[in-house]
Protein backbone atom coordinates (compact mmCIF):
# COMPACT_ATOMS: atom_id res chain seq x y z
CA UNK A 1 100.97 123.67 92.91
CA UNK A 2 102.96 123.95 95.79
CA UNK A 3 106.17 126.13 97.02
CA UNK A 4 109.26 124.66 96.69
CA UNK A 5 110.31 125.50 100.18
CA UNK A 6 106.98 124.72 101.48
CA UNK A 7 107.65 120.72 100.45
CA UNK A 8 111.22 120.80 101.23
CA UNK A 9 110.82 122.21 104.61
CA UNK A 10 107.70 120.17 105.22
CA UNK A 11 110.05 117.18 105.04
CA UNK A 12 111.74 118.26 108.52
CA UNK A 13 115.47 117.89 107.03
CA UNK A 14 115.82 121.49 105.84
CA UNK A 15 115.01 125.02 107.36
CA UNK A 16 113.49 127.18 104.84
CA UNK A 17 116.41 129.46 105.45
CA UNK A 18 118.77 125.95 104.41
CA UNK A 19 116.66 125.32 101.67
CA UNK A 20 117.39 128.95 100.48
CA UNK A 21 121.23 128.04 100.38
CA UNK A 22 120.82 124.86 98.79
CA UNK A 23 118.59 126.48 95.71
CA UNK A 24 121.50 129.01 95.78
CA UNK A 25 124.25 126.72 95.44
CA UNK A 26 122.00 124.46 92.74
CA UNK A 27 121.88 121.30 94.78
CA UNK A 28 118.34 121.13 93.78
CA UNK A 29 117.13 119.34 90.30
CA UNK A 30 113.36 119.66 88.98
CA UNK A 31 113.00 117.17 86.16
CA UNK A 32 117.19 117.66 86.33
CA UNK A 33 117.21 121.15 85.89
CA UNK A 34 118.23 123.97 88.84
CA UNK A 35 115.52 125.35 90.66
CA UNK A 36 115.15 128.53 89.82
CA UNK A 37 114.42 130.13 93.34
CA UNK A 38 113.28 128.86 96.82
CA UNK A 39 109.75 130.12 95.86
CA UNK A 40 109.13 128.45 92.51
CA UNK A 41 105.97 126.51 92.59
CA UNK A 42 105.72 123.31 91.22
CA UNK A 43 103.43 120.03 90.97
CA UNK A 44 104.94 117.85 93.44
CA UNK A 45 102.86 114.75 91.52
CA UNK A 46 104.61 115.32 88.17
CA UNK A 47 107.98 116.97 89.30
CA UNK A 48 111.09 115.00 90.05
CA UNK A 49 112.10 116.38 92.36
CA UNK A 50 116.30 115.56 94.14
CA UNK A 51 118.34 116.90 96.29
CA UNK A 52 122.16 116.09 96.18
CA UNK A 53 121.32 113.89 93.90
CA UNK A 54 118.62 112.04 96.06
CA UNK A 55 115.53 112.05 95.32
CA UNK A 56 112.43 113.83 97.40
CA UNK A 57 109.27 112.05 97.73
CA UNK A 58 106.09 114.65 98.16
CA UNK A 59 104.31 113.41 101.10
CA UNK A 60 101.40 116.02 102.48
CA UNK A 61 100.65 114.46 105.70
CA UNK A 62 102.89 112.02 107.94
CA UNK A 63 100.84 109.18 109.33
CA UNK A 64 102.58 107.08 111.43
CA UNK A 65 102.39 103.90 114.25
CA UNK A 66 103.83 103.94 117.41
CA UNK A 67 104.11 101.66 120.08
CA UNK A 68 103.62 103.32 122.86
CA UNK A 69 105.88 102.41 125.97
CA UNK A 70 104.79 103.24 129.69
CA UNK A 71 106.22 105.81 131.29
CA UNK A 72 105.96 107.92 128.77
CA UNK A 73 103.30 111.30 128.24
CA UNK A 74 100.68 111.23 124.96
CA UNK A 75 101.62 115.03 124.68
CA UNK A 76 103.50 116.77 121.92
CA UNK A 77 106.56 118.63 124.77
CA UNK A 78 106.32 118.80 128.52
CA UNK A 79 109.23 120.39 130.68
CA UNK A 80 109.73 117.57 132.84
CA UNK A 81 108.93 114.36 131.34
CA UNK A 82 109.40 112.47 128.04
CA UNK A 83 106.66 112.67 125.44
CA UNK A 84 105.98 110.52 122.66
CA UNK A 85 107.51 113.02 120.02
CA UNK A 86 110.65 112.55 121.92
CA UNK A 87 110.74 108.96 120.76
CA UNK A 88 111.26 110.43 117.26
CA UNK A 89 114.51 111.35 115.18
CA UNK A 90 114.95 115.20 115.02
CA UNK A 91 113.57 115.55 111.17
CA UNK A 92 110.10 113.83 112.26
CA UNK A 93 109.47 116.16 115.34
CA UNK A 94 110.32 119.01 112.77
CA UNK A 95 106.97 117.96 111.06
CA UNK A 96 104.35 119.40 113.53
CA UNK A 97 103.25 115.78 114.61
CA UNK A 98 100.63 115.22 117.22
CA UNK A 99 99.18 112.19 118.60
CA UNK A 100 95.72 110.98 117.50
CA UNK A 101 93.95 110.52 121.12
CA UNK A 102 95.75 110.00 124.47
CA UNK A 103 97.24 106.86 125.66
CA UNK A 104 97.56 107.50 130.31
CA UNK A 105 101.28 107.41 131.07
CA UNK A 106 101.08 104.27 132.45
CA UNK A 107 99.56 102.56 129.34
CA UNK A 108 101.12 101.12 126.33
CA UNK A 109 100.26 100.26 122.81
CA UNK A 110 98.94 101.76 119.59
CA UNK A 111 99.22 105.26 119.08
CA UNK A 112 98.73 107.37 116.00
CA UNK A 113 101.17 110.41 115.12
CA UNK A 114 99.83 112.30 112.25
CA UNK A 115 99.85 116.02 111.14
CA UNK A 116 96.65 115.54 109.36
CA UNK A 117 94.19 117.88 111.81
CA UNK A 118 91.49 116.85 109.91
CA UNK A 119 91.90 112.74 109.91
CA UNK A 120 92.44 113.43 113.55
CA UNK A 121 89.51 115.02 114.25
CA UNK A 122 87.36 112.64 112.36
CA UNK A 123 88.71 109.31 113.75
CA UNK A 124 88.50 111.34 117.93
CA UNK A 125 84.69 112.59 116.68
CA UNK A 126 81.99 110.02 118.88
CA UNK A 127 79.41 110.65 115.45
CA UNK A 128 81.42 108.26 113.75
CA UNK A 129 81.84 105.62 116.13
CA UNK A 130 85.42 104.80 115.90
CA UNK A 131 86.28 101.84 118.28
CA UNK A 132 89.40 101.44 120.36
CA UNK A 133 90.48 98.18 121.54
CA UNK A 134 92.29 97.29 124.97
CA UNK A 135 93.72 94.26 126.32
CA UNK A 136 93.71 94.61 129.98
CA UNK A 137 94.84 92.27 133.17
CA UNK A 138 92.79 93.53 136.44
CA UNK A 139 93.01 92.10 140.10
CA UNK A 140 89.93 89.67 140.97
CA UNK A 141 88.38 87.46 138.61
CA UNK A 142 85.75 88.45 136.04
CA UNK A 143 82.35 87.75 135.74
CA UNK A 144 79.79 87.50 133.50
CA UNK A 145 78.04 89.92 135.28
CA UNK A 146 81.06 92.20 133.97
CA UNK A 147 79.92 91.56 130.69
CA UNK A 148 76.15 92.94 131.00
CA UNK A 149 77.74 95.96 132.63
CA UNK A 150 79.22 96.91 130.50
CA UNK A 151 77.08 96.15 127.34
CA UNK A 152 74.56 98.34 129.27
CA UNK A 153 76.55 101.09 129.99
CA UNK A 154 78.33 102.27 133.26
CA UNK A 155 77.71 105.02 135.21
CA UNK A 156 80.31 106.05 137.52
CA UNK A 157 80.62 107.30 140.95
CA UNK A 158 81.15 110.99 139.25
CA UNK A 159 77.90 110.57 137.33
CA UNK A 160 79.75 110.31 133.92
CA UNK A 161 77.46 108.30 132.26
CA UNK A 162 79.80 106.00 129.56
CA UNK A 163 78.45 104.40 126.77
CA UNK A 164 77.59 100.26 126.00
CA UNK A 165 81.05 98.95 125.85
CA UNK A 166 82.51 95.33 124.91
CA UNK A 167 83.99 93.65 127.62
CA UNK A 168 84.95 89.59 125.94
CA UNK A 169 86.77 87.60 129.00
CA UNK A 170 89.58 85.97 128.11
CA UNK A 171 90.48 84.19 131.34
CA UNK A 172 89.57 85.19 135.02
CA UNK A 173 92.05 88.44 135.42
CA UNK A 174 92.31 89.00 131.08
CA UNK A 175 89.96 90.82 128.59
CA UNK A 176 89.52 92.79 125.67
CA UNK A 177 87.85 96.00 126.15
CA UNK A 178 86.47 97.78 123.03
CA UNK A 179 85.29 101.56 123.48
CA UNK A 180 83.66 103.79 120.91
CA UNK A 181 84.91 107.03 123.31
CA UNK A 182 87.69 107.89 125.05
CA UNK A 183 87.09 109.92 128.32
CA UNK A 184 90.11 110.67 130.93
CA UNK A 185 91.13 106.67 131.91
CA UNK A 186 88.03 105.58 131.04
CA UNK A 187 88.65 101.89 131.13
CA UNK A 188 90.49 101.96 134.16
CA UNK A 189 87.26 103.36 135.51
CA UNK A 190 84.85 101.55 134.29
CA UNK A 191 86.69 98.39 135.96
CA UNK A 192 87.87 99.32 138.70
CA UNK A 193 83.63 100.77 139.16
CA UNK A 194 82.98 96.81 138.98
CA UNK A 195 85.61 95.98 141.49
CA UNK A 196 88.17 94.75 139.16
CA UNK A 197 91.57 98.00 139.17
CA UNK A 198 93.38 97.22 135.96
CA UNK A 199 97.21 96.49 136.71
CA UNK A 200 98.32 96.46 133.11
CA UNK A 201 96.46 97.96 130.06
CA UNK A 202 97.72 98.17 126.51
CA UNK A 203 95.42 99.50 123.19
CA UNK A 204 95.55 97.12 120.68
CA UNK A 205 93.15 98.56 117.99
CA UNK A 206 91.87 101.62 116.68
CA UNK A 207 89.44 101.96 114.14
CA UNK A 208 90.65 99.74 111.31
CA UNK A 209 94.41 99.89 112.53
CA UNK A 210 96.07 97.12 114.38
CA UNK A 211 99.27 97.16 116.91
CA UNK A 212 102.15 95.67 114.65
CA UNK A 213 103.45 93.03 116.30
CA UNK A 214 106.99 94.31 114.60
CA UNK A 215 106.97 96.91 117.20
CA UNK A 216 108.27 96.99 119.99
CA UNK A 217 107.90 99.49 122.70
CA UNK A 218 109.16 102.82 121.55
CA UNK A 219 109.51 101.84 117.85
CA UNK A 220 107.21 103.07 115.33
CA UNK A 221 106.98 102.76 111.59
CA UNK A 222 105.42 105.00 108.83
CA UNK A 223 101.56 103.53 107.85
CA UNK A 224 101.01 101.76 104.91
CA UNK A 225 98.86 103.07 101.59
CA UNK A 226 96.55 100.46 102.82
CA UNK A 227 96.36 101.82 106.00
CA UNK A 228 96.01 105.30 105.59
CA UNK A 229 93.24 104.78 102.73
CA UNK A 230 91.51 102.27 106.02
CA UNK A 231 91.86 105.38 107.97
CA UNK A 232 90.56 107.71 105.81
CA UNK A 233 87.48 105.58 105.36
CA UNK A 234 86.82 104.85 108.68
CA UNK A 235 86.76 108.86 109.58
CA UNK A 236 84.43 109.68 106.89
């Protein structure tokens, strides 16, 4: 059971002060009735549940996929520079949304916005081996020898010790680069540590969740049952 203005406000539309008014003024229908009071508790499952005659869907958590442009900051607000909530309409950033994992400034590609603290934490802890997957373009022309780096394991000039990595060549300046971890521009490191600085780097993958083509830079889309339930899974 759950607090009427708890779900409505949890949408981002109303203020629990607005959703005061509109119990007031009887704009809200349970099962077709009035609500009673902003504080009546139903079960958002078995409850129909409309505003103004639309109806509400109960949705806990917001999961959803962005594509991240560069240029702008993995953070939830900063005072100077765009974030990736800022790509949002006003009722989303109402909804306490953080991103899953940093993407650098200058990188692009698949980013997860979720208020689920949990999920989050699961999918970002290294004990369950979540891999992220980059396409990247360096300067100078890989090598084999790139390869059996990184499958080893790089340590860089800081003594950060990463661990075995995929690196799969896909022409002499292109690869995919598939990381289980996700220290501060790690694959930007690890390259440019084997002579190779990355000029353009985009995540394609995370876990079981794939970049929708559909997306363009800055446009994002809510995950799919499928999606989430992959999710779930994959941060048991």
């Amino acid at each position: 059971m759950e607090r009427l203005d708890k779900i409505l406000s949890g949408t981002g539309r109303w203020s629990r002060r607005e959703v005061k008014d509109l119990v007031r003024q009887g704009r809200v229908l349970l099962d077709d009735a009035p609500a009673k009071a902003p504080d009546q508790k139903i079960d958002p499952r078995q409850t129909r549940l409309r505003v103004d005659g639309e109806e509400i869907l109960y949705e806990r958590f917001t999961y959803l996929m962005l594509h991240k442009p560069a240029g702008v900051l993995s953070a939830v607000e900063d005072s100077r520079q765009k974030t990736v909530l800022d790509l949002l309409p006003e009722y989303l950033r109402r909804r306490n949304l953080s991103p899953v994992g940093r993407l650098d400034k200058d990188t692009e590609g698949l980013l997860l916005l979720t208020n689920d603290g949990d999920l989050a934490h699961r999918l970002l802890s290294p004990r369950h081996h979540v891999d992220k997957v980059y396409y990247a373009r360096v300067e100078g022309a890989l090598e084999e020898s790139d390869v059996a780096a990184f499958a080893a394991g790089i340590t860089l000039g800081d003594g950060l010790e990463c661990l075995p990595a995929g690196l799969e060549i896909l022409s002499p300046c292109e690869a995919l680069v598939t990381l289980q971890e996700g220290k501060f521009h790690q694959v930007k490191r690890m390259l440019a540590a084997r002579g190779k600085p990355v000029v353009y780097l985009k995540r394609l993958k995370m876990g079981p969740l794939t970049l929708d083509d559909a997306l363009v830079p800055g446009a994002f889309r809510p995950l799919t049952e499928e999606e989430c339930g992959n999710l779930q899974k994959a941060g048991l």
